[in-house]
N, C-alpha and C. Protein backbone atom coordinates (compact mmCIF):
# COMPACT_ATOMS: atom_id res chain seq x y z
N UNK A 1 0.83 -1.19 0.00
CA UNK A 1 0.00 0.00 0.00
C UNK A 1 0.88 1.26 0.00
N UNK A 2 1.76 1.37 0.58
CA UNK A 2 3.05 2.82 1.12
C UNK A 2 3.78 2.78 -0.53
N UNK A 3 4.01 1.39 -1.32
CA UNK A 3 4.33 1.95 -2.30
C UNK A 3 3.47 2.30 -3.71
N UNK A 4 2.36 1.83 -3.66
CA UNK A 4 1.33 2.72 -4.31
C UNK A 4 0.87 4.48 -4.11
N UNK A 5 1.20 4.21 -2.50
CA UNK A 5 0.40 6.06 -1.98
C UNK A 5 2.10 6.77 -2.97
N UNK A 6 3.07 6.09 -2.60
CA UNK A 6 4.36 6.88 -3.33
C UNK A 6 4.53 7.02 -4.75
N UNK A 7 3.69 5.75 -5.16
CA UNK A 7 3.20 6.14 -6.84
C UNK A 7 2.19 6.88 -7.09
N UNK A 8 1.78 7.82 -6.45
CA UNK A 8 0.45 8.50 -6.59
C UNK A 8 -0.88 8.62 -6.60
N UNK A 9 -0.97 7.08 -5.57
CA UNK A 9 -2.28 6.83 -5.44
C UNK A 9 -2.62 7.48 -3.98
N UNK A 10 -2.49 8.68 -3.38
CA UNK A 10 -2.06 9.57 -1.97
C UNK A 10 -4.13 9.00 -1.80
N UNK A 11 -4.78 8.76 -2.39
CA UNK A 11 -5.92 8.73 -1.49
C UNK A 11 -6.10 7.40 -0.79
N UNK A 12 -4.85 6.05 -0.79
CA UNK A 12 -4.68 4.81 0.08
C UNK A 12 -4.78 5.43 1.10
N UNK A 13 -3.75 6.86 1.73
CA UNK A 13 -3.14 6.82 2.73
C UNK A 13 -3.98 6.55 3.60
N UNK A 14 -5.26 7.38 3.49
CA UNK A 14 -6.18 7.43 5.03
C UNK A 14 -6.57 5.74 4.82
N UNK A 15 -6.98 4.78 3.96
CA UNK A 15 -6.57 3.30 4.38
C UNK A 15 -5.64 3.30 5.31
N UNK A 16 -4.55 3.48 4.64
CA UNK A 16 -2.90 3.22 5.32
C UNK A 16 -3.39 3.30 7.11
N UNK A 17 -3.99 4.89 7.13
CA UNK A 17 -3.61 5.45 8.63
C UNK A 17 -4.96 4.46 9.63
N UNK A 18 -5.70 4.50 9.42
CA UNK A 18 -7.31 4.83 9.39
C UNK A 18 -7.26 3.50 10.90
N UNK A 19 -6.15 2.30 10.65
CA UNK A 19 -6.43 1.66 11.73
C UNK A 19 -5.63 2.31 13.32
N UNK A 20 -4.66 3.19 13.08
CA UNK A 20 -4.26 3.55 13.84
C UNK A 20 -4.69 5.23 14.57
N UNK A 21 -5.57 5.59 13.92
CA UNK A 21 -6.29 6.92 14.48
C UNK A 21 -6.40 6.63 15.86
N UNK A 22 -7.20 5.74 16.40
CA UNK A 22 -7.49 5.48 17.64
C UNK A 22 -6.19 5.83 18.38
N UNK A 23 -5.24 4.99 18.04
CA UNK A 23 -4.24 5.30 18.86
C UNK A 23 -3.22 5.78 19.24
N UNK A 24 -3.16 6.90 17.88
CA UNK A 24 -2.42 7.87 17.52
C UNK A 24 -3.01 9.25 18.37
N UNK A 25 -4.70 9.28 18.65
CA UNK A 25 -5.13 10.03 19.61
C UNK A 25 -5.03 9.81 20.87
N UNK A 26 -5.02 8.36 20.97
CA UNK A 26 -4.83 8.48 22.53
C UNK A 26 -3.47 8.87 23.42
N UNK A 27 -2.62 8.55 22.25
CA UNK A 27 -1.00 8.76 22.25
C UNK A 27 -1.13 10.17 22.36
N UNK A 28 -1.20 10.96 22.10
CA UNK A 28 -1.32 12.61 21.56
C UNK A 28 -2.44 13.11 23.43
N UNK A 29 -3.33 12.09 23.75
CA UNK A 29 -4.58 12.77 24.40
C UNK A 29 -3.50 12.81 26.01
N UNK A 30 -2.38 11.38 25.92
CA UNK A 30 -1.98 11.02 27.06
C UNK A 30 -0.77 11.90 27.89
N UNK A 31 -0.32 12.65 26.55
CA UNK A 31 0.32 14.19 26.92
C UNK A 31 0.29 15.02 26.94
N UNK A 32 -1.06 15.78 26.16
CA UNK A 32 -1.55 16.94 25.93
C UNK A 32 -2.68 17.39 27.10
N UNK A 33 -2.98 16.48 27.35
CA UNK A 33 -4.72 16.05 28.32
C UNK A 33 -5.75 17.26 27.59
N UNK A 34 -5.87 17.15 26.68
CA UNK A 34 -6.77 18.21 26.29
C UNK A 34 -7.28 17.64 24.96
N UNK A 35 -9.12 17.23 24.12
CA UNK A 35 -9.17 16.84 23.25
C UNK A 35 -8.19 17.69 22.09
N UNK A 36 -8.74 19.50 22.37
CA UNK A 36 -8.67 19.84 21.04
C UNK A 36 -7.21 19.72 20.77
N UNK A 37 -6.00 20.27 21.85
CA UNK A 37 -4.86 20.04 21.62
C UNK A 37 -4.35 18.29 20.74
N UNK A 38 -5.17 17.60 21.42
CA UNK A 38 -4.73 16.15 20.99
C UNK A 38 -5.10 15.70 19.33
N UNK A 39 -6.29 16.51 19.77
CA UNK A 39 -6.77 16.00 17.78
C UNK A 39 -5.90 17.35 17.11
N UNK A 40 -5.24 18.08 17.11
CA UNK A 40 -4.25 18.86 16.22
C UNK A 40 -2.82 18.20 16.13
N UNK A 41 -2.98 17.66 17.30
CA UNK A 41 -1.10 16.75 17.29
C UNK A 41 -1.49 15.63 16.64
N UNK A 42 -2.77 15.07 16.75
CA UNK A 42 -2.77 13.95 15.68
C UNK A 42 -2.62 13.99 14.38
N UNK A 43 -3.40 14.95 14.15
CA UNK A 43 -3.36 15.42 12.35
C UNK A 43 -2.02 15.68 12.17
N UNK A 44 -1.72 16.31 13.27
CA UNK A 44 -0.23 16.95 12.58
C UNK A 44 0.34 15.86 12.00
N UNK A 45 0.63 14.91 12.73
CA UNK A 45 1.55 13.62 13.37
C UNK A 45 1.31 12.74 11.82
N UNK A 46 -0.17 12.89 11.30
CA UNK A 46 -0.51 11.92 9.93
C UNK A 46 -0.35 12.68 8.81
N UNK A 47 -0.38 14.35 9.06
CA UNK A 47 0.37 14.71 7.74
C UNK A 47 2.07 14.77 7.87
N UNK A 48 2.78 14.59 9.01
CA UNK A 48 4.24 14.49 8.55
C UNK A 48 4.47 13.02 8.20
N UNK A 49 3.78 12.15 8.91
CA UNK A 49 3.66 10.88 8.11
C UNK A 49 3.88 10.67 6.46
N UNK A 50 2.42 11.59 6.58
CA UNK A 50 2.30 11.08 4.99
C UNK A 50 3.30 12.47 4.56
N UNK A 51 3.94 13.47 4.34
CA UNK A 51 4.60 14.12 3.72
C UNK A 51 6.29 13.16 3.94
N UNK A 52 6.30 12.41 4.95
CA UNK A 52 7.86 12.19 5.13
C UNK A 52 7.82 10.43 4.70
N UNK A 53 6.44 9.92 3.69
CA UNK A 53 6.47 7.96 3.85
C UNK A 53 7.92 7.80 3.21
N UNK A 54 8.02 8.81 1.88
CA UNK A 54 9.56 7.87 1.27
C UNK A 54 10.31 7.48 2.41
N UNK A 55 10.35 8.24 3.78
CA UNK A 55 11.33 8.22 4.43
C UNK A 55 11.57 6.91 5.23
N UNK A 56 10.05 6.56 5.30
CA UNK A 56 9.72 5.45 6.23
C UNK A 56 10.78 3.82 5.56
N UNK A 57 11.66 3.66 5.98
CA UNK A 57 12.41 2.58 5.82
C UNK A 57 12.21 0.55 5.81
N UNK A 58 10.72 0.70 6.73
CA UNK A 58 10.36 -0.86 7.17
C UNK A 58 11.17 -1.36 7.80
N UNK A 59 12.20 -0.42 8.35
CA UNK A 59 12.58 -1.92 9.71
C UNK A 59 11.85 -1.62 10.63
N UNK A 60 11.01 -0.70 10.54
CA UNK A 60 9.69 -1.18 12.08
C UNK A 60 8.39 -1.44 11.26
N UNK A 61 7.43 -1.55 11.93
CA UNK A 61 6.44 -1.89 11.69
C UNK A 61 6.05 -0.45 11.57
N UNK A 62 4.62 -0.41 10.32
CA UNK A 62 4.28 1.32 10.18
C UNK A 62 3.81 2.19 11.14
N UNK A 63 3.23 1.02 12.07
CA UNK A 63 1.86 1.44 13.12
C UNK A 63 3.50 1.97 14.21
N UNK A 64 4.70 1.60 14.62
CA UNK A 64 5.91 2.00 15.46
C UNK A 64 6.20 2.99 14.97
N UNK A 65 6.29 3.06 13.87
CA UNK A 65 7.19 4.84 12.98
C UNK A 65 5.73 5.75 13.08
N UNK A 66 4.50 5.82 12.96
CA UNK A 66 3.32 6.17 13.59
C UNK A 66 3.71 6.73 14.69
N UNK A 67 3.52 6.31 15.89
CA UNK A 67 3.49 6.47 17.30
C UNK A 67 4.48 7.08 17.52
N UNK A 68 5.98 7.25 17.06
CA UNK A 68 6.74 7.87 17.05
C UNK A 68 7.08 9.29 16.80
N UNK A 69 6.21 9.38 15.56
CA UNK A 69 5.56 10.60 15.25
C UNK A 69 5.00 11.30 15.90
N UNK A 70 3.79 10.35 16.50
CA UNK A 70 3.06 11.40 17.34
C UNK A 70 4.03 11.65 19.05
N UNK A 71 4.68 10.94 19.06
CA UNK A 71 5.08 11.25 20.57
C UNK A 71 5.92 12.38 20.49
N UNK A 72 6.57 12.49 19.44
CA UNK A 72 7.46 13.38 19.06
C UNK A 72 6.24 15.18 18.34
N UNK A 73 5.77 15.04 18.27
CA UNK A 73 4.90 16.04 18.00
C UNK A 73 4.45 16.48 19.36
N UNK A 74 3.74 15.24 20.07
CA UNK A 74 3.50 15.40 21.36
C UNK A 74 3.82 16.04 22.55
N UNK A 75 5.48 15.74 22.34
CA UNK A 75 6.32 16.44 23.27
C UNK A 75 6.65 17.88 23.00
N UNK A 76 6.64 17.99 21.69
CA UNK A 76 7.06 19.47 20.77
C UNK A 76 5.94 20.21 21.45
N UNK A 77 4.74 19.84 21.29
CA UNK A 77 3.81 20.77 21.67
C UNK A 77 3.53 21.58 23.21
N UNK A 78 4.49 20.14 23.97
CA UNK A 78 4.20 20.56 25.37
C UNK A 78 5.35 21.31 25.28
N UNK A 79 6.52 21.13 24.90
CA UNK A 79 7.59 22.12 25.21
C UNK A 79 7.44 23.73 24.38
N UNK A 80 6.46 23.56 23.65
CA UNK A 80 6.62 25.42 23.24
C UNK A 80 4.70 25.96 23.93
N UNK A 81 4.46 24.42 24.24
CA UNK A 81 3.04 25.13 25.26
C UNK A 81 3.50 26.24 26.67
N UNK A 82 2.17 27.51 26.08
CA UNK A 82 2.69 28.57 27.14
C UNK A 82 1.24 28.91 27.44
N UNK A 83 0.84 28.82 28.98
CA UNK A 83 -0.52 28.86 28.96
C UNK A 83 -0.72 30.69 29.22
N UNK A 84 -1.95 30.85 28.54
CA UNK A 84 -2.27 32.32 28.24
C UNK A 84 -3.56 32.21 28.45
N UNK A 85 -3.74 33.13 29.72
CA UNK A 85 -5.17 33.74 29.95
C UNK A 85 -5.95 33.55 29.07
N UNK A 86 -7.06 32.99 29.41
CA UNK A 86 -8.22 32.59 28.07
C UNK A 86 -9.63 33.31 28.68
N UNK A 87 -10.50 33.97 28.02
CA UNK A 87 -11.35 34.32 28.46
C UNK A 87 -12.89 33.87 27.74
N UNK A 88 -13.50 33.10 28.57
CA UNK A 88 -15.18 32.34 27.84
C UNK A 88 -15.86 33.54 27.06
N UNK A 89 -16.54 33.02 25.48
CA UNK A 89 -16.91 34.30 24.86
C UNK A 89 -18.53 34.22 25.88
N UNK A 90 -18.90 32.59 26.51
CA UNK A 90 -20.12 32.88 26.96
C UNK A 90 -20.34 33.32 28.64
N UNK A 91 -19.40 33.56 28.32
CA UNK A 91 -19.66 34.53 30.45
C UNK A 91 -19.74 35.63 29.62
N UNK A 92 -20.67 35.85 30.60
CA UNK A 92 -20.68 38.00 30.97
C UNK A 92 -19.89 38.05 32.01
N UNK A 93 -18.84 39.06 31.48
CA UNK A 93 -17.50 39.63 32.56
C UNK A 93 -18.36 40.48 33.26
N UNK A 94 -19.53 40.88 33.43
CA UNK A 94 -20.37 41.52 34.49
C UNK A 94 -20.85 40.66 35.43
N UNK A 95 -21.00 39.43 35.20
CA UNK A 95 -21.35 38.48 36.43
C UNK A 95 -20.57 37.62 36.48
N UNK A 96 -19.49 37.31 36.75
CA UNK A 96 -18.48 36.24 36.58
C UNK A 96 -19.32 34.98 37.74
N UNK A 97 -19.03 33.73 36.97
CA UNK A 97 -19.79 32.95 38.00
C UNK A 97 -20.78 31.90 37.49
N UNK A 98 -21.73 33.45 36.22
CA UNK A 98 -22.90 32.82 36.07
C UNK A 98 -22.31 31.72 35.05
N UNK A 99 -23.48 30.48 34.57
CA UNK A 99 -23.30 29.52 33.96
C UNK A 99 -25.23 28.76 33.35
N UNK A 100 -24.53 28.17 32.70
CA UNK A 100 -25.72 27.74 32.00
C UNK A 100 -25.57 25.92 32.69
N UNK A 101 -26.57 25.21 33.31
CA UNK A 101 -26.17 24.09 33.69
C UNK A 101 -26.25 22.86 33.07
N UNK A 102 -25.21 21.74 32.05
CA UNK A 102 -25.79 20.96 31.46
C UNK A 102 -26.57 20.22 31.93
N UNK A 103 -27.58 19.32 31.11
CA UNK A 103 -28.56 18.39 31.31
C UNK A 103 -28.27 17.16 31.25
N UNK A 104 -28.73 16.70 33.02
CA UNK A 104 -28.06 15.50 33.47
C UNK A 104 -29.27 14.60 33.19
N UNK A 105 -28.17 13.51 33.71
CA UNK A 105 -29.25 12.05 33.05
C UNK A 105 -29.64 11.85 34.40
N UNK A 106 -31.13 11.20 34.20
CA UNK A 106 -31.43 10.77 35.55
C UNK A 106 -30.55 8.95 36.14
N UNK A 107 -30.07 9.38 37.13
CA UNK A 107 -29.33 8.53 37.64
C UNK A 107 -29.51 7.48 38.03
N UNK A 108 -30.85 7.03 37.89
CA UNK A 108 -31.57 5.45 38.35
C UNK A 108 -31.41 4.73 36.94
N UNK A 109 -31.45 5.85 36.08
CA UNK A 109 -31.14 4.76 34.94
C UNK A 109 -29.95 3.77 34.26
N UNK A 110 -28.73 4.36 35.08
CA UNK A 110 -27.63 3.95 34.98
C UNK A 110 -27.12 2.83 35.93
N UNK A 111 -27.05 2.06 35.38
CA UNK A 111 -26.97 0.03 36.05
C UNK A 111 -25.54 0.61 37.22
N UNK A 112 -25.37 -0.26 37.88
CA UNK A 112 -24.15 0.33 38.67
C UNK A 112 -23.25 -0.47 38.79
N UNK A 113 -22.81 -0.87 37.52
CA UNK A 113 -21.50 -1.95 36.93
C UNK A 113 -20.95 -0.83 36.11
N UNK A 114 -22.26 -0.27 35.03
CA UNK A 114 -21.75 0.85 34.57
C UNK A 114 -21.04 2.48 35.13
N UNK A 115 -21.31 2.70 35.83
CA UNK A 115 -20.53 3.59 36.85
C UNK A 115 -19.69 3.03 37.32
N UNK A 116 -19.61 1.94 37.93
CA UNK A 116 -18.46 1.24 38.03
C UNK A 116 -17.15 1.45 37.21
N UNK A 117 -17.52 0.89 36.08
CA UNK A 117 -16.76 1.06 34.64
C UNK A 117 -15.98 2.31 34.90
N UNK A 118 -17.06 3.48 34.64
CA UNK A 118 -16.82 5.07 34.35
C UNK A 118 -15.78 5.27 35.61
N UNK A 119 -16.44 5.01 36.92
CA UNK A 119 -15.52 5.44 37.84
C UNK A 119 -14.17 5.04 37.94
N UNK A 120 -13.87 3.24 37.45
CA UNK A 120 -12.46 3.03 37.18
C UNK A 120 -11.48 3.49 36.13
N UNK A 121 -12.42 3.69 35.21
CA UNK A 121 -11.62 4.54 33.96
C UNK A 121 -11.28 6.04 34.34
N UNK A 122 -11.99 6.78 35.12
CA UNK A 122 -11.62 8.12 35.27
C UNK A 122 -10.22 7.92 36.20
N UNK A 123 -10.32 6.74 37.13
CA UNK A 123 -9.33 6.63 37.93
C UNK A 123 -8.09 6.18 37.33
N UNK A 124 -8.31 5.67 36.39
CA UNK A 124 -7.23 4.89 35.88
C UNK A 124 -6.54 6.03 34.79
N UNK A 125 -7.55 6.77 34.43
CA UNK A 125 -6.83 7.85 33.10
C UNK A 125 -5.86 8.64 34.29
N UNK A 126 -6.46 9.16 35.30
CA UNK A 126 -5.46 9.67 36.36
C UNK A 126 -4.26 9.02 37.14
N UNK A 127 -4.52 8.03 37.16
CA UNK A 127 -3.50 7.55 38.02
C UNK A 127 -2.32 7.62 36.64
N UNK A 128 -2.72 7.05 35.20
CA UNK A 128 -1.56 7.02 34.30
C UNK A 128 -1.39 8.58 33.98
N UNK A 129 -1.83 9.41 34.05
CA UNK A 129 -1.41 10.90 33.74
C UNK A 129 -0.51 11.31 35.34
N UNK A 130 -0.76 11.05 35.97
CA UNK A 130 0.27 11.31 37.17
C UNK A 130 1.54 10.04 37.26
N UNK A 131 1.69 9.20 36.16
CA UNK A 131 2.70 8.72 35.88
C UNK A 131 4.13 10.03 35.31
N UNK A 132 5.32 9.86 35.80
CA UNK A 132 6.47 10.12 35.62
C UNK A 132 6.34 10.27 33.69
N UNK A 133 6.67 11.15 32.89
CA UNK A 133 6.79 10.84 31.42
C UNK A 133 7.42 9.65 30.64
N UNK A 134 8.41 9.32 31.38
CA UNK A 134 9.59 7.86 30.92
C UNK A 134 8.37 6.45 31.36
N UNK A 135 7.85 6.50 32.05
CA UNK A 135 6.86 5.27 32.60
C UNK A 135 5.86 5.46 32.18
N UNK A 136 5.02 6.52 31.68
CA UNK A 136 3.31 6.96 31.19
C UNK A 136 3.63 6.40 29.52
N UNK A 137 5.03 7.14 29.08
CA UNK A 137 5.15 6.61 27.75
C UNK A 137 5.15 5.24 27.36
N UNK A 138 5.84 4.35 28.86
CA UNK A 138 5.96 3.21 27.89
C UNK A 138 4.81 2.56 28.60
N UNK A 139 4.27 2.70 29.52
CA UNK A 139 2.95 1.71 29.98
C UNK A 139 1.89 1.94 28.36
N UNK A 140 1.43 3.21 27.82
CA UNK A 140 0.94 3.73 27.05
C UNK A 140 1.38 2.62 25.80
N UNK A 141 2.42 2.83 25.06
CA UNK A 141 3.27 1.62 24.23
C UNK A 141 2.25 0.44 24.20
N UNK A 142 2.97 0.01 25.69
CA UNK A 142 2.77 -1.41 25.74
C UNK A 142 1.45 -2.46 26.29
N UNK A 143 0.88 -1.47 27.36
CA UNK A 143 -0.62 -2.09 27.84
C UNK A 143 -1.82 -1.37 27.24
N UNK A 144 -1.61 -0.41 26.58
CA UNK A 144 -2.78 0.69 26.27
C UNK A 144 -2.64 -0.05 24.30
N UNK A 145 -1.53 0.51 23.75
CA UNK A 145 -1.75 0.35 22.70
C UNK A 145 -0.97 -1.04 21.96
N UNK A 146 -0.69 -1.80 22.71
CA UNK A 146 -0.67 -3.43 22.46
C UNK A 146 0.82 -3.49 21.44
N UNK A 147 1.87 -2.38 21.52
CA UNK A 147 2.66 -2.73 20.88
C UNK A 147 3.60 -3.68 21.22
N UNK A 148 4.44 -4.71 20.41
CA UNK A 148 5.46 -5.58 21.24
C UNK A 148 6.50 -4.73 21.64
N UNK A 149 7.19 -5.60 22.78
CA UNK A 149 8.34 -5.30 23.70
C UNK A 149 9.61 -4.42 22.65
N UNK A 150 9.74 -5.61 21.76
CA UNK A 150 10.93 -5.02 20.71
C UNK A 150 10.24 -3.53 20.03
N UNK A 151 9.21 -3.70 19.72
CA UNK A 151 8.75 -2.21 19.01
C UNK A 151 8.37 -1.39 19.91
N UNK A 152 7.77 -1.05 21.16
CA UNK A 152 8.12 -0.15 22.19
C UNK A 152 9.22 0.59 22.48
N UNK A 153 10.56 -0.58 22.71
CA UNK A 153 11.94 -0.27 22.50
C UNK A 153 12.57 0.55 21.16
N UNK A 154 11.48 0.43 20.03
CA UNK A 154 12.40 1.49 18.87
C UNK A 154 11.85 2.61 18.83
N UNK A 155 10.52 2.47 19.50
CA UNK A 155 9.59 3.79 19.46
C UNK A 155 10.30 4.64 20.11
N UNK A 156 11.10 4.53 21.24
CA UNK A 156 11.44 5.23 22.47
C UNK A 156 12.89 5.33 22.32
N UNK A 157 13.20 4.00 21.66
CA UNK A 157 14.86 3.99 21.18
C UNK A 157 15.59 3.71 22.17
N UNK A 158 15.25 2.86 22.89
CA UNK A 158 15.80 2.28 24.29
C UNK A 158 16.14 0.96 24.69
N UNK A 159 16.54 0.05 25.08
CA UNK A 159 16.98 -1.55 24.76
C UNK A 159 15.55 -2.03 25.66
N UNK A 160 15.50 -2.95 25.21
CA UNK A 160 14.53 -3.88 25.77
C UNK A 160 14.48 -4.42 27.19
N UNK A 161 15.75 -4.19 27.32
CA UNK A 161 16.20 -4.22 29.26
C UNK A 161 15.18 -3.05 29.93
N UNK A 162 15.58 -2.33 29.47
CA UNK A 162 14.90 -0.60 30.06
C UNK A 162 13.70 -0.49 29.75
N UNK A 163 13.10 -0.71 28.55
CA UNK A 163 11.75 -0.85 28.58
C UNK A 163 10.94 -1.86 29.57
N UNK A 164 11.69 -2.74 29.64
CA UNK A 164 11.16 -3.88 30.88
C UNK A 164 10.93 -3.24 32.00
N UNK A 165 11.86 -2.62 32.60
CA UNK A 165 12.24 -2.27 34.13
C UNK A 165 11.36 -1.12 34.13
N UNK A 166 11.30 -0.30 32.96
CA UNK A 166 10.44 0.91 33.19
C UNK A 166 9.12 0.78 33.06
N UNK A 167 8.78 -0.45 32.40
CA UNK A 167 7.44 -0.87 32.45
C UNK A 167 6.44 -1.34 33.51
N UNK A 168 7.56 -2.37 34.35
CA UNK A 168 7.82 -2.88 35.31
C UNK A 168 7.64 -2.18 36.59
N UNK A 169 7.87 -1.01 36.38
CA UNK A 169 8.02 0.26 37.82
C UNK A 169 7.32 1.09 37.02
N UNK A 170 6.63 0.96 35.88
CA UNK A 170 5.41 1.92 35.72
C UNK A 170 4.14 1.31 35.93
N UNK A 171 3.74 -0.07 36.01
CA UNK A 171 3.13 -1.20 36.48
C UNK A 171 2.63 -1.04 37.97
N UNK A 172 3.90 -1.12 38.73
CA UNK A 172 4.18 -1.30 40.42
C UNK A 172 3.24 0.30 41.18
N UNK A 173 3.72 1.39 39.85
CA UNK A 173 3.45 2.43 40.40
C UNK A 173 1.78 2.58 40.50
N UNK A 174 1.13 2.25 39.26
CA UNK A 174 -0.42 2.25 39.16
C UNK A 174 -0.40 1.67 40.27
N UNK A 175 -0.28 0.31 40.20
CA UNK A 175 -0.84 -0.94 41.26
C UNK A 175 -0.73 -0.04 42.88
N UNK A 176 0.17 0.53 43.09
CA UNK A 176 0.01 1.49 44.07
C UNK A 176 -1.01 2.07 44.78
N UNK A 177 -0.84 3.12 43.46
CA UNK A 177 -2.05 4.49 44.05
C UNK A 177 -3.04 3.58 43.64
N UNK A 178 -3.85 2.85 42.90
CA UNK A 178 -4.76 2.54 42.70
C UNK A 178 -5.32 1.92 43.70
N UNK A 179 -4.71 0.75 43.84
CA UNK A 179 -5.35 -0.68 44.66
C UNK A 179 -5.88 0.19 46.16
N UNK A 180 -5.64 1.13 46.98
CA UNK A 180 -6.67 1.23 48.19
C UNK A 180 -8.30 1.32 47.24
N UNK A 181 -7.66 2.50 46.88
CA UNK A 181 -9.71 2.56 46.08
C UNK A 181 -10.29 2.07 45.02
N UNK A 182 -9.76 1.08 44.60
CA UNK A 182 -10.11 -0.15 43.61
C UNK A 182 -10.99 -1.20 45.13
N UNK A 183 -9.85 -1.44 45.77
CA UNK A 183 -10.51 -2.35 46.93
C UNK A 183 -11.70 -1.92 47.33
N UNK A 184 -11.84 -0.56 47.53
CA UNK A 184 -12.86 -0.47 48.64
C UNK A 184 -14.21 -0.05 47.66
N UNK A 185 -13.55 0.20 46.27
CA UNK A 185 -14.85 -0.28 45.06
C UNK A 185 -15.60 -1.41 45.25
N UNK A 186 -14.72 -2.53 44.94
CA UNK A 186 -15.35 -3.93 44.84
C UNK A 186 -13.97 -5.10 45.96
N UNK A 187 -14.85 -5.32 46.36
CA UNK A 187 -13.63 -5.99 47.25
C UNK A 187 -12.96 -7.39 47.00
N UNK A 188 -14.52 -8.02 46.45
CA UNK A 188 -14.08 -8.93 46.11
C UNK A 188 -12.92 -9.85 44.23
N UNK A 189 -13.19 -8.34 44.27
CA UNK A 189 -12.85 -8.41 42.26
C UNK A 189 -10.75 -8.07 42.68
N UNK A 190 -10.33 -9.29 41.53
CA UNK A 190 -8.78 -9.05 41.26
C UNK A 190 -8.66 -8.56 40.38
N UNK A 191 -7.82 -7.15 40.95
CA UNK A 191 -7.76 -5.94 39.94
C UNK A 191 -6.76 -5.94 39.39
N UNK A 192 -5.50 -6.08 39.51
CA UNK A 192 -4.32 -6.29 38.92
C UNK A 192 -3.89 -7.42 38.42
N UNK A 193 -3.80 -7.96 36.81
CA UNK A 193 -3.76 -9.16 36.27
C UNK A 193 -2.57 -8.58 35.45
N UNK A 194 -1.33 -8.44 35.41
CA UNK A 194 -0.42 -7.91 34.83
C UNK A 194 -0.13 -9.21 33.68
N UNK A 195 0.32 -8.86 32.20
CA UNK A 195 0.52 -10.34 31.27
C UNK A 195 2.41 -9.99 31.92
C-alpha cells in the first residue's frame, strides 16, 4: 500500500492510517490532556507521516514509525506550550460565575457496573497521567496500545532491558495508588492481572 500512496495513489493513505487513528489520539490525548490540543497533534503527526512515507524505511512496523511521530509532535507541543489567559466568549465579565447548567441524566437509569466502569476509567486515566513521562510513555506503548516489547523499544529507542524495568516500575506504580480505592470499590474483584 506505502508503495502505491508513493506512486500517486495519496488517497490509500487514510486506508494506510485509518487503523491507527485510535491510537495515535490516545498517544497525543496522554500528553496533551486536552481533546482539542490532541486532535491537532494527531493530524499533525498523519500529515508528517504522509509528507515524510519515502522516508519510512520498514525496519519497524508502520503502526511503530506512527506512534513515534506522534510522541514526538507530542512532546514538541508541550515544550513550546505557554498557557495564556483565556477568556469564555459565553460569560458575561459583568457576572463572573454565572453559567448555563448541562442536562443530566437521571441517575436510576444507569446500572451500577456501569458507573463502576466510568468510575475506574476516570481513575485509571489519572492515576496514568500522574505517571512520571519515561513510565506513562511506555505503559501507554505497551498495555494501552498493544505494541510488542521489541517495538516499544524502537519507538522510544531504548533496549529492551529498560523498557522492561520501566514498564515494570510503571506497572508497580499504578498498582500502588490505585489498589486502596479499587478495593474499597469492589472488594471482592482481582484488579491487577499484569501479562
Amino acid at each position: 500500500m506505502i508503495a502505491s500512496i508513493l506512486a500517486g495513489q495519496t488517497q490509500l493513505f487514510h486506508e494506510l492510517v485509518r487503523p491507527y487513528e485510535r491510537s495515535v489520539f490516545a498517544m497525543a490525548m496522554s500528553f496533551l490532556h486536552n481533546e482539542a490540543d490532541a486532535e491537532d497533534a494527531a493530524q499533525e503527526a498523519f500529515l508528517k507521516a504522509f509528507r515524510n512515507l519515502s522516508a519510512f524505511r520498514a525496519e519497524a512496523k508502520f503502526s511503530t514509525w506512527l506512534i513515534s511521530i506522534t510522541l514526538n509532535e507530542a512532546r514538541s507541543r508541550l515544550r513550546g506550550k505557554k498557557t495564556a489567559p483565556t477568556i469564555s466568549i459565553d460569560e458575561d465579565p459583568e457576572e463572573p460565575g454565572q453559567f448555563t447548567p448541562a442536562m443530566l441524566r437521571d441517575w436510576r437509569e444507569i446500572p451500577s457496573e456501569a458507573l463502576e466502569r466510568q468510575e475506574v476509567r476516570h481513575l485509571l486515566q489519572e492515576a496514568i497521567a500522574a505517571l512520571p513521562d519515561i513510565y506513562r510513555t511506555v505503559f501507554l506503548l505497551r498495555d494501552v496500545d498493544d505494541l510488542s516489547t521489541n517495538e516499544a523499544a524502537q519507538v522510544l529507542n531504548i533496549s529492551v532491558a529498560s523498557l522492561k524495568v520501566r514498564l515494570h516500575r510503571a506497572r508497580m506504580m499504578l498498582q500502588k495508588s490505585l489498589a486502596p480505592t479499587l478495593k474499597q470499590l469492589n472488594p471482592k474483584r482481582r484488579w491487577f492481572q499484569w501479562s
